[in-house]
Protein backbone atom coordinates (compact mmCIF):
# COMPACT_ATOMS: atom_id res chain seq x y z
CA UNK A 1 -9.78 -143.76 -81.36
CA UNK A 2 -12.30 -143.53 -84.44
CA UNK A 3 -13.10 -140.46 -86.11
CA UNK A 4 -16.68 -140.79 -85.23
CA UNK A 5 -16.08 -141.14 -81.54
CA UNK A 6 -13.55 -138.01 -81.84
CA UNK A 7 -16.70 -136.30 -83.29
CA UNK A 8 -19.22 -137.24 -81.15
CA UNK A 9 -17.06 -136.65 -78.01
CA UNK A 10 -16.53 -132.87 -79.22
CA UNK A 11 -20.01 -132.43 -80.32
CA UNK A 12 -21.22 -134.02 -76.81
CA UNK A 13 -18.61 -131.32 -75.53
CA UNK A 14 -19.88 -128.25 -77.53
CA UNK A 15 -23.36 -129.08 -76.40
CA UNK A 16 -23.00 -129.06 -72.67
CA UNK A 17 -20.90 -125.73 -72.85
CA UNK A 18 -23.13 -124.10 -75.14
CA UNK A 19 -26.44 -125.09 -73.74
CA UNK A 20 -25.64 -126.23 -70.14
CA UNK A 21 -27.74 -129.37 -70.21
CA UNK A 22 -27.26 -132.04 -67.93
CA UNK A 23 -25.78 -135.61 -68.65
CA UNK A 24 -29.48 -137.03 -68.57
CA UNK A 25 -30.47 -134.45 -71.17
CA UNK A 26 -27.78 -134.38 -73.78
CA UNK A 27 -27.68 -138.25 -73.79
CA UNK A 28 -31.60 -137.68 -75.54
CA UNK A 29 -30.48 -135.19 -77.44
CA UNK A 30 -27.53 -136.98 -79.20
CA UNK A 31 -29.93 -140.53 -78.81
CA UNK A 32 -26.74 -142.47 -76.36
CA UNK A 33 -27.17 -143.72 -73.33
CA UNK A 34 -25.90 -141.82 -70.05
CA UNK A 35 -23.01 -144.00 -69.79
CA UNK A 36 -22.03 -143.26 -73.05
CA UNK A 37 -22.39 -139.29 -72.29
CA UNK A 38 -19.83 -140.21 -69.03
CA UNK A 39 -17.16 -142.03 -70.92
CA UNK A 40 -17.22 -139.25 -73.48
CA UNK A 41 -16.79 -136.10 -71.36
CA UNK A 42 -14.76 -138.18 -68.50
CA UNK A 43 -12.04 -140.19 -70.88
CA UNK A 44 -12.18 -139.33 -74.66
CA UNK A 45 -12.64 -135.68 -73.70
CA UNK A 46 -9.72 -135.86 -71.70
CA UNK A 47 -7.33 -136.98 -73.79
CA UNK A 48 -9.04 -135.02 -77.04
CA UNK A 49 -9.00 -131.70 -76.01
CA UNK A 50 -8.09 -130.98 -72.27
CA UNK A 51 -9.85 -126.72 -72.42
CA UNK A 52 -12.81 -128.62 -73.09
CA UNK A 53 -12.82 -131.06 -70.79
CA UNK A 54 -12.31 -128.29 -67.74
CA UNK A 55 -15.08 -126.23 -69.05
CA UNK A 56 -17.45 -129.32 -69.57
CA UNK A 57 -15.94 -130.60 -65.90
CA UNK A 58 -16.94 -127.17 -64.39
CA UNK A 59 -20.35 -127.34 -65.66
CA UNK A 60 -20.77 -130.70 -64.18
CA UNK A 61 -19.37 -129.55 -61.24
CA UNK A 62 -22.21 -126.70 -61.10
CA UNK A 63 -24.63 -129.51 -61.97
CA UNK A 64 -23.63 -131.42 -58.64
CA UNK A 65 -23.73 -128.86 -56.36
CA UNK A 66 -27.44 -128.24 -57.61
CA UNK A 67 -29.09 -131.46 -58.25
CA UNK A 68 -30.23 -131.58 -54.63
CA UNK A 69 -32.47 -127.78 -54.65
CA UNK A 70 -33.71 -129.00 -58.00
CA UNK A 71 -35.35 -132.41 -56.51
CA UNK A 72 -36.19 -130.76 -53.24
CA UNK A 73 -38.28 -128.49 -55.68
CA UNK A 74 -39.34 -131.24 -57.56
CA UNK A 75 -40.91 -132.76 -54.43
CA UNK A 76 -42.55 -129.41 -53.48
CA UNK A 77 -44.19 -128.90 -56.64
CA UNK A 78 -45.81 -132.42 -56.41
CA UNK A 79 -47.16 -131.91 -53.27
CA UNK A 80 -48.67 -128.65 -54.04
CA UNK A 81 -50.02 -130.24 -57.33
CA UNK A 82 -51.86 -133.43 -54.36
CA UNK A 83 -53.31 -130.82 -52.47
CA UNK A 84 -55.20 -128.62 -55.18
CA UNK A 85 -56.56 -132.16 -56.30
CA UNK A 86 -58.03 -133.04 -52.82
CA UNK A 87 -59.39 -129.41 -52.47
């Protein structure tokens, strides 16, 4: 594995534990695609540095068991936002 990808995979890493940002986030941060994020914290990070990869798991983890309150109040925020328009 390259240097750079060694890099970037930590970096990725340090990000989501420092910040908590999701997947969709850091990938515009860092200016990679999604996938890329994935392969990063699910393989390199793995075999790179295996603390890291159960904190950055965990958060992911956390991330999952969320995502569905965060589009139900998504959805609930665009309604509210028809309404006001049609009053």
């Amino acid at each position: 594995m390259s240097e750079y990808l060694i890099k970037r995979t930590i970096d990725v890493a340090n990000h989501i534990i420092n910040t908590k940002d999701t997947i969709r986030k850091t990938a515009t941060i860092f200016n990679i695609s999604k996938s890329t994020v994935h392969k990063d914290i699910q393989e390199r990070l793995a075999l790179i540095d295996i603390d890291k990869y159960n904190e950055v798991k965990k958060i992911m983890n956390e991330h999952l068991e969320t995502r569905h309150i965060l589009g139900g109040e998504s959805t609930r925020q665009l309604f509210l936002r028809k309404k006001q328009i049609t009053l």
